[in-house]
Protein backbone atom coordinates (compact mmCIF):
# COMPACT_ATOMS: atom_id res chain seq x y z
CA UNK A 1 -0.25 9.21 -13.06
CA UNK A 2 0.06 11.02 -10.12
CA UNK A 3 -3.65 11.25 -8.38
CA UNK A 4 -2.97 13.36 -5.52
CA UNK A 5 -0.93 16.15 -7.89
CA UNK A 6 -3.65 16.05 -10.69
CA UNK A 7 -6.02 17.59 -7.70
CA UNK A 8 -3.49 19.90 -5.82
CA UNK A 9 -4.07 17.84 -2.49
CA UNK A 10 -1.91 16.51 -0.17
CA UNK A 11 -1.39 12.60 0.60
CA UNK A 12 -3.35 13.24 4.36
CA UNK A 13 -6.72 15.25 2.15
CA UNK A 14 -10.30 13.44 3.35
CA UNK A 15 -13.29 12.79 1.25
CA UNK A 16 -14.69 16.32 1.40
CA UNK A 17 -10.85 18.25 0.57
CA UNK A 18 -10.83 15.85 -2.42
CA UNK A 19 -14.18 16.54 -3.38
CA UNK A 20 -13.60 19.91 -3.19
CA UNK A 21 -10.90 19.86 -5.69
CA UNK A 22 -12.31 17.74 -7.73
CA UNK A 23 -15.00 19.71 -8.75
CA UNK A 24 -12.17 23.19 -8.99
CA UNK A 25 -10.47 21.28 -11.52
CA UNK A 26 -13.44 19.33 -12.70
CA UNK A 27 -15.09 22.95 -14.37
CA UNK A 28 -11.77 24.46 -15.11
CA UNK A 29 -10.71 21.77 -17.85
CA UNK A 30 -14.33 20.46 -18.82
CA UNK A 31 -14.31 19.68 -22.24
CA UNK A 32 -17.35 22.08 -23.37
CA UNK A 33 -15.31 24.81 -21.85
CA UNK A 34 -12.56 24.97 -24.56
CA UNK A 35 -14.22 23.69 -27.83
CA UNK A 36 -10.77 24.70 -29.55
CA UNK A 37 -8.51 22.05 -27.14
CA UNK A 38 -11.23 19.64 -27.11
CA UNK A 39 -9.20 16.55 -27.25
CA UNK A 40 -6.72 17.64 -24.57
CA UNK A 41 -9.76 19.13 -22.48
CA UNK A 42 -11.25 15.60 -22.79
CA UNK A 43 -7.71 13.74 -21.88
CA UNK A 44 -7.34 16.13 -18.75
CA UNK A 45 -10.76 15.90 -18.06
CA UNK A 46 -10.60 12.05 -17.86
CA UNK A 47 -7.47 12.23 -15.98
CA UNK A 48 -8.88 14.46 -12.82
CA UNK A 49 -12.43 12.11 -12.73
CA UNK A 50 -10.10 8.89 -12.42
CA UNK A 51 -7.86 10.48 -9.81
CA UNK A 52 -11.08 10.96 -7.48
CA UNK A 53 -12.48 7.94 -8.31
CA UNK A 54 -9.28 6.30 -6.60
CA UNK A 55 -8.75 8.73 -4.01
CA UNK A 56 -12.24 8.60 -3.11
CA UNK A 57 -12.63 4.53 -2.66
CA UNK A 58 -10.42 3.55 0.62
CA UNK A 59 -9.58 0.59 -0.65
CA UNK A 60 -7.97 1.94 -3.61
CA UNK A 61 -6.41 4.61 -1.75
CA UNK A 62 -4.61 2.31 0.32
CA UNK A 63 -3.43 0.41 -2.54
CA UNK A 64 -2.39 3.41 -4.28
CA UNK A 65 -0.43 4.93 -1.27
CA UNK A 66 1.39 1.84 -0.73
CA UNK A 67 2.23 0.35 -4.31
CA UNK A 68 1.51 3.44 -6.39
CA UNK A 69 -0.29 3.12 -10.09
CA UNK A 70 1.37 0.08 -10.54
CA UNK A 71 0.65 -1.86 -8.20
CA UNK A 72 -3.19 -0.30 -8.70
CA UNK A 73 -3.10 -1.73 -12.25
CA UNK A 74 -1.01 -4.26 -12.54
CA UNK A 75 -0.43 -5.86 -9.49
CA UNK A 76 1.89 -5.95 -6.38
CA UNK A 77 4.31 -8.84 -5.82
CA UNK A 78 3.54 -12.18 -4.49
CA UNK A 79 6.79 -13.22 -3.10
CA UNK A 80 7.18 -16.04 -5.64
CA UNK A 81 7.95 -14.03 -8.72
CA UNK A 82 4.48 -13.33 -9.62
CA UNK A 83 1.89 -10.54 -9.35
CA UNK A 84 -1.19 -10.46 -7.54
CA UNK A 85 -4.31 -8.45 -7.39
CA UNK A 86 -3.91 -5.48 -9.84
CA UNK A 87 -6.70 -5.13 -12.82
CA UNK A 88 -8.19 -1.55 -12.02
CA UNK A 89 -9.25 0.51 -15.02
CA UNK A 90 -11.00 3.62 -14.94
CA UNK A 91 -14.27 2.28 -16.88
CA UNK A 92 -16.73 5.07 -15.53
CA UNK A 93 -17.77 7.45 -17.98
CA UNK A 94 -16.48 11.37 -16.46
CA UNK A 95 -19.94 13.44 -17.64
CA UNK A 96 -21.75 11.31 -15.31
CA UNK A 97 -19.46 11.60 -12.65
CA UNK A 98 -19.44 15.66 -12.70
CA UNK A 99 -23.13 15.20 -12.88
CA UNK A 100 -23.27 13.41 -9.08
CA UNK A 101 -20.84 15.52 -7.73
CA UNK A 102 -22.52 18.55 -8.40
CA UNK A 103 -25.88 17.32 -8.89
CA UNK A 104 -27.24 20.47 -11.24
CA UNK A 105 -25.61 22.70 -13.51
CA UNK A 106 -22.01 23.63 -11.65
CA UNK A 107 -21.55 26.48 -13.64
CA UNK A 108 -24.27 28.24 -11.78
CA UNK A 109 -23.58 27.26 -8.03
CA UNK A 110 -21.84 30.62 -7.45
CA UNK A 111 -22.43 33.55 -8.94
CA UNK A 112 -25.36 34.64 -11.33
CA UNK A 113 -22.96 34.11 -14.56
CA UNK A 114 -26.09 36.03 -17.09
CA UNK A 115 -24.38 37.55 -20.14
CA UNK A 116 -21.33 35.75 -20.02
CA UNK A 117 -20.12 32.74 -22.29
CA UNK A 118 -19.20 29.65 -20.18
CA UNK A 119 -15.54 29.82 -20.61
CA UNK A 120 -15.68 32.72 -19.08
CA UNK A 121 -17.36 31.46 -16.44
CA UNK A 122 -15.10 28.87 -15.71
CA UNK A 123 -12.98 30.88 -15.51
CA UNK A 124 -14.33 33.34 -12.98
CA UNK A 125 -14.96 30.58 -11.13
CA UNK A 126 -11.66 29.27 -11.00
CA UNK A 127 -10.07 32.36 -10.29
CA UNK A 128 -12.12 32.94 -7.40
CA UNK A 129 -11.02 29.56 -5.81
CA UNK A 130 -7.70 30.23 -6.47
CA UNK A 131 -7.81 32.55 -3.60
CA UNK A 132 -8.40 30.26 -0.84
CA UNK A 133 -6.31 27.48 -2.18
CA UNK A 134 -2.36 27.94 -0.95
CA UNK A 135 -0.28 25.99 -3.64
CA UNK A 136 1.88 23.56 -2.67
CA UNK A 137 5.80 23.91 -2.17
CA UNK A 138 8.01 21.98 -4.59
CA UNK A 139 8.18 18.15 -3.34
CA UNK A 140 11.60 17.10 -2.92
CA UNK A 141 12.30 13.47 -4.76
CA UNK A 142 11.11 10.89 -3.06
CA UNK A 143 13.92 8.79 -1.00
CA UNK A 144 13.90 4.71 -1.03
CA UNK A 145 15.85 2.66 1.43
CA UNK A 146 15.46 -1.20 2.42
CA UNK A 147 14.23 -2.31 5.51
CA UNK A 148 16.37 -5.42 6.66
CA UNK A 149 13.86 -7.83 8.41
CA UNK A 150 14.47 -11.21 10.06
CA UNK A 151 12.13 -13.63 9.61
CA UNK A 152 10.92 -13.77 13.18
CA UNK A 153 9.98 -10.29 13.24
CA UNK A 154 7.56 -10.93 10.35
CA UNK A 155 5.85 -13.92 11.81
CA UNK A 156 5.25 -12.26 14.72
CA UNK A 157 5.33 -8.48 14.01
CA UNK A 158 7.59 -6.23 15.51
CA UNK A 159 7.81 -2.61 16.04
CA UNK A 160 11.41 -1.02 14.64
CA UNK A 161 13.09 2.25 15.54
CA UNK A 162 15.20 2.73 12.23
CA UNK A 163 17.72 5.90 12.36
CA UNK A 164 17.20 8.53 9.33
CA UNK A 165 19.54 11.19 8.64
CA UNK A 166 18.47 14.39 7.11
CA UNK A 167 19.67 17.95 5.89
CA UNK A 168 18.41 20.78 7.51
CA UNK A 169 19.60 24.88 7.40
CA UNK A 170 22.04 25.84 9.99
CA UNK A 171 21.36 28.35 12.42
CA UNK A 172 23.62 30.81 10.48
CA UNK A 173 21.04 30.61 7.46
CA UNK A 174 23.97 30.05 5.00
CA UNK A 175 25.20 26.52 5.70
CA UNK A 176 23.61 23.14 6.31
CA UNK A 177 23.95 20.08 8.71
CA UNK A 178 23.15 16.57 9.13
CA UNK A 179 20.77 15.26 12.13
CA UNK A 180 19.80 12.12 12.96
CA UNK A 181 16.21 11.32 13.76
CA UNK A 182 14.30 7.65 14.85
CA UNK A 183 11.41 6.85 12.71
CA UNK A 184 9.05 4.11 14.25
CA UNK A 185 8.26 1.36 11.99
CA UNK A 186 5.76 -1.42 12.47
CA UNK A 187 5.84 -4.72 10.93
CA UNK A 188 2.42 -6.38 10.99
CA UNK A 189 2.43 -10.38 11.57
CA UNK A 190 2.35 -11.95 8.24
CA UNK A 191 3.88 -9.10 6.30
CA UNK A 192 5.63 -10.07 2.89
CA UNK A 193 8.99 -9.48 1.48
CA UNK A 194 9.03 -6.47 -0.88
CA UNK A 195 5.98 -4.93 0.95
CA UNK A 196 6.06 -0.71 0.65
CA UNK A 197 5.54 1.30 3.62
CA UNK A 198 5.36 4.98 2.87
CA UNK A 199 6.00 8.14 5.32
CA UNK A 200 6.06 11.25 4.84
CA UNK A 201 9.74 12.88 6.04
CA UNK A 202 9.74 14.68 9.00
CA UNK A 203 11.21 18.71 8.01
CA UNK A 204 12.52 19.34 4.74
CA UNK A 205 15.87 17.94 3.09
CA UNK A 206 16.27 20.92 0.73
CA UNK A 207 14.93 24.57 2.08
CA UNK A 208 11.53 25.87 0.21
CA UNK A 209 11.05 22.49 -0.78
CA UNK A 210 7.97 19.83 1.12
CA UNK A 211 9.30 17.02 3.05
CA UNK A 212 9.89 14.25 0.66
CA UNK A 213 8.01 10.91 1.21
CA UNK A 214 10.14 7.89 2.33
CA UNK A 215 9.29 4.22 1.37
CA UNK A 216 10.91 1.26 3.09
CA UNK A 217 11.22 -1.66 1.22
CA UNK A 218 10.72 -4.70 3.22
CA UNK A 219 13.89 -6.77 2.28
CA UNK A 220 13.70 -10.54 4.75
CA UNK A 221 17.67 -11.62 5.88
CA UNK A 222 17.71 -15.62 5.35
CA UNK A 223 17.13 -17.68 7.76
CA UNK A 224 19.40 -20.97 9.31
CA UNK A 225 16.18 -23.15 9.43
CA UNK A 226 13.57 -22.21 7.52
CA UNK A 227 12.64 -20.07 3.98
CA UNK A 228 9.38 -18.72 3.20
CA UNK A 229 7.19 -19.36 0.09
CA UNK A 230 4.79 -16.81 0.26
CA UNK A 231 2.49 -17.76 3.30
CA UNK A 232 4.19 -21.50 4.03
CA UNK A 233 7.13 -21.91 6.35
CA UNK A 234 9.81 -24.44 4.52
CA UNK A 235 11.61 -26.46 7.27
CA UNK A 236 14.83 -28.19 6.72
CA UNK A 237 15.29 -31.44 8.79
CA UNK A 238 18.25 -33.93 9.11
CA UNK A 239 17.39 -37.65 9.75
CA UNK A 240 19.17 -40.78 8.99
CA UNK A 241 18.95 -42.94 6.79
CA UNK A 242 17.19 -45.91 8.75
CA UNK A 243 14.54 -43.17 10.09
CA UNK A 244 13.93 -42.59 6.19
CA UNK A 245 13.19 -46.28 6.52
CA UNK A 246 11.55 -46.86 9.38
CA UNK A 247 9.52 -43.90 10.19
CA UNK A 248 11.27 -40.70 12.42
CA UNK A 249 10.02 -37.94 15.11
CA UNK A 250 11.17 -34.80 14.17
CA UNK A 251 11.13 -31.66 16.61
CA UNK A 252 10.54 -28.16 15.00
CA UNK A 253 10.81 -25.13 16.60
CA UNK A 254 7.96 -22.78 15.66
CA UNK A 255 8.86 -18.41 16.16
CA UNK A 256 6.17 -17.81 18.25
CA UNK A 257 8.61 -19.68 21.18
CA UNK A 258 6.37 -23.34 20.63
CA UNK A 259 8.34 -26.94 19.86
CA UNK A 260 6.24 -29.00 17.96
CA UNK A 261 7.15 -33.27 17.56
CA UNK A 262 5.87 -33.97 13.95
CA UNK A 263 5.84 -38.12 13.61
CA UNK A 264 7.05 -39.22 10.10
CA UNK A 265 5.83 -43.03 9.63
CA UNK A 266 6.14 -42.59 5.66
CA UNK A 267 9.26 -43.94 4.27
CA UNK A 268 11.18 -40.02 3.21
CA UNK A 269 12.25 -40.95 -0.33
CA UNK A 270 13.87 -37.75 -2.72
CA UNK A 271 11.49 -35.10 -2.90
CA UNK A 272 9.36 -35.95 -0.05
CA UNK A 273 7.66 -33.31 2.35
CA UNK A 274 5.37 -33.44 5.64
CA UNK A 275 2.78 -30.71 5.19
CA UNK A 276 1.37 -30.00 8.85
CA UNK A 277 -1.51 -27.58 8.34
CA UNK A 278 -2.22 -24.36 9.73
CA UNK A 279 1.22 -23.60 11.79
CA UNK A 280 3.05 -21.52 8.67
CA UNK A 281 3.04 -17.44 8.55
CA UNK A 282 -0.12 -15.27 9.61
CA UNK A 283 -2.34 -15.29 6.62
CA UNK A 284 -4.57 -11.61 6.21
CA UNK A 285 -8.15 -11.52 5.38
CA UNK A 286 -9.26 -9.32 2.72
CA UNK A 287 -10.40 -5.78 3.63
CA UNK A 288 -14.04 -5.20 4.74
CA UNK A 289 -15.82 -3.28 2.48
CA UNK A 290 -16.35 -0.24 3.31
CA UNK A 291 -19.16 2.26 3.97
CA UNK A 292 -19.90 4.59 0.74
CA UNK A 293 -18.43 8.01 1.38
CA UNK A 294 -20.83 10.86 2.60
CA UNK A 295 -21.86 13.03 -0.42
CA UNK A 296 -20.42 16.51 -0.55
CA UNK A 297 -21.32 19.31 0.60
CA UNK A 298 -22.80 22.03 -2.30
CA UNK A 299 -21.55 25.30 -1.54
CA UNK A 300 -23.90 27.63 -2.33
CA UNK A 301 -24.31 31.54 -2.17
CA UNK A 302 -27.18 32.72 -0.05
CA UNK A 303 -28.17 34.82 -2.79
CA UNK A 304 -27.46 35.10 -6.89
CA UNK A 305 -24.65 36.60 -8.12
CA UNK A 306 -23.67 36.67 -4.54
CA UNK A 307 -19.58 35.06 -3.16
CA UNK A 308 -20.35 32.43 -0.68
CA UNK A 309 -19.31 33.64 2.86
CA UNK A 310 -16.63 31.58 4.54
CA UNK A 311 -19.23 30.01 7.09
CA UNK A 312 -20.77 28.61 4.15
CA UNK A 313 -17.43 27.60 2.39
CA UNK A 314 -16.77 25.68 5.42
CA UNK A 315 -17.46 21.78 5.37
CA UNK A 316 -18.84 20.05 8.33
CA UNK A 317 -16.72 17.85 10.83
CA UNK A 318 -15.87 14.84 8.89
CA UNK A 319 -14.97 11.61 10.89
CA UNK A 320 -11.98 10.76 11.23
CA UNK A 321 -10.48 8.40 8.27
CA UNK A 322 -10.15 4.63 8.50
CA UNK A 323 -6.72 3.87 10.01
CA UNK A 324 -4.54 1.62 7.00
CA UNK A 325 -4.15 -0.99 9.12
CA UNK A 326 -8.11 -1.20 9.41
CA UNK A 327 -8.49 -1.00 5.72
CA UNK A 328 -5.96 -3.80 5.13
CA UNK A 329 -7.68 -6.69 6.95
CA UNK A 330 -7.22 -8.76 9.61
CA UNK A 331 -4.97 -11.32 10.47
CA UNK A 332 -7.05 -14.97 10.73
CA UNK A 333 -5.08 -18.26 10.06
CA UNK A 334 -1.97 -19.31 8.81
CA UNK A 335 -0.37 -21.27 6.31
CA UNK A 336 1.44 -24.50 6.12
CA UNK A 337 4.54 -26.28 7.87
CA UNK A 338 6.36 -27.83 4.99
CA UNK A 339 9.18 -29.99 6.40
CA UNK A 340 11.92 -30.99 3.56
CA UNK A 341 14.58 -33.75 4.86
CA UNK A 342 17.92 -34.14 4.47
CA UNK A 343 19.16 -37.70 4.65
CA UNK A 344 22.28 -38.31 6.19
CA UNK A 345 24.10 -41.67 5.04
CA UNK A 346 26.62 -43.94 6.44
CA UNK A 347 29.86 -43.53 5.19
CA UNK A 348 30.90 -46.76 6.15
CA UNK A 349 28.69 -50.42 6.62
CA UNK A 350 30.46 -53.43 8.25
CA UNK A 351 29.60 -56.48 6.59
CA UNK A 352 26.77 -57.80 8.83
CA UNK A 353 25.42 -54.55 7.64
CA UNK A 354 25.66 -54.86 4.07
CA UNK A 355 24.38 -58.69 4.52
CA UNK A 356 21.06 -57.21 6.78
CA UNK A 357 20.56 -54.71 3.90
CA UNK A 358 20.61 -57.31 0.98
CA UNK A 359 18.36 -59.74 3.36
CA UNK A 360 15.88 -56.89 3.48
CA UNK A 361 15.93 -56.75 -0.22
CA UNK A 362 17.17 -52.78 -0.41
């Protein structure tokens, strides 16, 4: 389902555009307007309240710009093969929800509709804000590339000017040509393999179409040293066999430029691993919650059967939206060192060797 089409608003709307369009469309396809397509009224109907219940919840929003419907519903992945979060479901019932937004009868807020039957109100209505709403240009399909990422720059972050090619008309107006343009990229610490980032394409790859959006798949190039598993670092040491014995120091080098000497006095049979807490990838907090949305604005005409003027058409200064980044959390702790070993075996024993061996009883 796409939310931001459903109310004929761009990805960048705030709270009051959405609003705004939400009650246009909210009156245009009510069900009680068109007895005789009652059950697609109704589907419609449901469709537009659930696309501003989203749009109008940050938290949602983010999760719905970044991993669509989906990832909304169902989940986003975990880096393991799994699925976490997910589980929305539009459970709020729509009559209620035009009742808030408007807050009295919305058929009325305009004009002084006496002597005419409500579907032709709504439609007067809807007409009329036609007129001040521009529709939008064909979108041009969305473009997908991976982002190659080492796995320093997600420990630590990193900031990535990644080329992007795009079409654009010549200066003859017939032809077209390719340019070349940086777009700035940043990894926050902690971020996971198969992450979406989202941005809307600078100029427009087809002429009379909108920019397309472009989403980077985070894609992590493997590492000589270490793998992740989802917010644990996996380290691979080499000892020999008599420090599997006899206890071992091993030295691992962390991304964030630190050597750490982990002591191993446990005798490192198959299948054995050091956990040392706290020194694996940035973990994120969950997002604060945030503060309820400011109720809309009504417009209303000065007098009955009167057009609002523009000045009242206009919504006050809203303040400005909560970055992404803010909405996503914070970054507080880490997970795990796991240390695997490999043990590395004589090829050869001597047979004071093999004698001190079967003395020790191995």
């Amino acid at each position: 389902m796409q939310y931001y089409e459903l109310l004929n608003i761009t990805r960048d709307a705030d709270v009051p555009t959405i609003k705004k369009h939400y009650k246009i469309f909210a009156q245009k396809y009510h069900p009680s307007v068109r007895p005789d397509k009652r059950a697609e009224y109704e589907r419609k109907f449901r469709e537009i309240t659930e696309a501003y219940d989203v749009l109008t919840n940050p938290k949602l929003r983010v999760i719905y710009d970044a991993y669509g419907e989906d990832g909304l519903k169902s989940g986003v992945p975990d880096g393991k093969g799994g699925m976490i979060g997910g589980g929305y479901a539009f459970s709020a019932n729509p009559d209620e929800v035009f009742r808030e937004a408007f807050g009295r009868n919305p058929f009325t807020e305009y004009f002084d509709f006496d002597g005419l039957s409500r579907s032709e109100c709504a439609d007067q209505y809807y007409d009329f804000a036609q007129m001040s709403i521009r529709p939008p240009a064909e979108k041009s399909p969305t473009e997908r590339y991976d982002l190659k990422c080492t796995l320093d720059e997600l420990y630590n972050g990193a900031t990535l000017q990644v080329p992007l090619t795009r079409t654009i008309p010549s200066p003859d107006g017939v032809t077209t040509m390719e340019v070349t343009e940086t777009q700035t990229i940043r990894l926050r610490p902690g971020m996971r393999e198969g992450t979406l980032i989202r941005f809307p394409r600078a100029g427009s790859v087809t002429p009379g179409f909108e920019p397309a959006d472009v989403i980077y798949t985070v894609r992590q190039s493997p590492h000589s040293h270490y793998r992740r598993d989802g917010d644990n670092l996996i380290f691979r040491a080499s000892i020999t066999l008599g420090e599997a014995l006899t206890g071992a120091a091993v030295e691992v080098p962390l991304f964030d430029g630190r050597k750490i000497s982990i002591r191993v006095s446990d005798i490192v049979c198959p299948g054995y691993v050091k956990v040392v807490p706290g020194e694996g990838m940035p973990k994120m907090t969950p997002p604060p919650k945030a503060p309820s949305p400011p109720n809309p604005l009504e417009l209303v005409s000065t007098k009955p059967g009167i057009l609002p003027t523009m000045q009242e058409m206009a919504t006050q200064p809203a303040p400005p939206p909560a970055s992404p980044e803010s909405l996503l959390g914070t970054i507080r702790g880490r997970g795990d060192l796991l240390i695997e070993f490999d043990v590395k075996y004589p090829r050869i024993l001597t047979p004071k060797q093999k004698e001190a061996v079967l003395a020790a009883g191995l």
